[in-house]
Protein backbone atom coordinates (compact mmCIF):
# COMPACT_ATOMS: atom_id res chain seq x y z
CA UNK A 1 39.20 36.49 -134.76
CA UNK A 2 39.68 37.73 -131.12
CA UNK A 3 37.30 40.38 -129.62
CA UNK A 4 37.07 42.31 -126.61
CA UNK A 5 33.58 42.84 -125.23
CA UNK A 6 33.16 45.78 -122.95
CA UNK A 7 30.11 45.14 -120.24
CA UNK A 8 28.47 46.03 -117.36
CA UNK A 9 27.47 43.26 -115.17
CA UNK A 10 23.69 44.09 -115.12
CA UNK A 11 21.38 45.70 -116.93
CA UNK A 12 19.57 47.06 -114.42
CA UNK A 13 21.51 50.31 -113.38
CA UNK A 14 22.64 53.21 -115.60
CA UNK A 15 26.30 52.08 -117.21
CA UNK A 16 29.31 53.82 -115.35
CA UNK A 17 32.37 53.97 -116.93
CA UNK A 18 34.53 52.76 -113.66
CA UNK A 19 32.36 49.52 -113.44
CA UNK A 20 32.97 48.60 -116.65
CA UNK A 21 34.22 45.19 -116.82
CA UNK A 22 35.72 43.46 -120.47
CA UNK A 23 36.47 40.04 -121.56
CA UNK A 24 37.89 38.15 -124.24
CA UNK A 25 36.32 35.73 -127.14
CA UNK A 26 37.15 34.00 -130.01
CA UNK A 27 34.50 34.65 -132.88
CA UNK A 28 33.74 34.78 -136.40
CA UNK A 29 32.30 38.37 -136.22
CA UNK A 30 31.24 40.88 -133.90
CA UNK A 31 27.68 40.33 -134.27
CA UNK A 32 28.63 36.67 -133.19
CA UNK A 33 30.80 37.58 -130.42
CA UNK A 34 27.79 39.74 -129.43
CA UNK A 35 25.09 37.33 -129.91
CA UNK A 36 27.58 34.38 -127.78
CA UNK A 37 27.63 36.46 -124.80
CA UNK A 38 24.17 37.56 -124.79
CA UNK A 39 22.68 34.46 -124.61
CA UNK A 40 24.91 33.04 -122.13
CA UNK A 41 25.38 36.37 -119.74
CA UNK A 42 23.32 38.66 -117.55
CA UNK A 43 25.40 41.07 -119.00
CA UNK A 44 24.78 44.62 -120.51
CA UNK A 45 27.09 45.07 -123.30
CA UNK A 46 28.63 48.44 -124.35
CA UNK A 47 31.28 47.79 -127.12
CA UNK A 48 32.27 45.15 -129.51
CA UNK A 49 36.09 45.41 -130.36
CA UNK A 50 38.70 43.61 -132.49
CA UNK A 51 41.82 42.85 -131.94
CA UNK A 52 44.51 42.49 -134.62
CA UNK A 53 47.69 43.08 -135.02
CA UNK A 54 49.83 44.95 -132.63
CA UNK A 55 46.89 46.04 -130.39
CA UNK A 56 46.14 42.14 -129.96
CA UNK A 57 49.78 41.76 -129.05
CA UNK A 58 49.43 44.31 -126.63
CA UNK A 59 46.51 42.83 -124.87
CA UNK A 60 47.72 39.07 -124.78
CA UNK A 61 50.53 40.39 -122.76
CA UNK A 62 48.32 41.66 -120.43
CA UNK A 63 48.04 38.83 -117.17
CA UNK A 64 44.21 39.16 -117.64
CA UNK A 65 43.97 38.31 -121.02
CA UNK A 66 42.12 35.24 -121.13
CA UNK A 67 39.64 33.48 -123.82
CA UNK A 68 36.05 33.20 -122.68
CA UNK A 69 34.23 30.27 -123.72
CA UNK A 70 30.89 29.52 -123.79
């Protein structure tokens, strides 16, 4: 399954909404996807999504859309 994490890229200022950054992983859940960038980011995390369906469609058209691997 294909997730979209939501982050900021530190935790140490307040999250703002136009410096929030996302990225894309391949996962078996979100507590997974979660856990995978956690331990391998700086990262504050805000949202866990997944993509299915025709919202996944949507986003792999996107030029961005890229898998993140750790």
């Amino acid at each position: 399954m294909i997730y979209k994490v939501y982050y900021q890229e530190t935790k140490e200022r307040n999250p703002k909404r136009e410096q929030t950054h996302s990225l894309y992983i391949e996962a078996d859940s979100d507590v997974t996807a979660r856990q995978l960038v956690e331990d391998n980011t700086p990262y504050n995390i805000e949202f866990v999504q997944l993509l299915e369906g025709s919202h996944l469609e949507y986003e792999q058209e996107n030029a961005e859309f890229t898998l993140t691997e750790f």
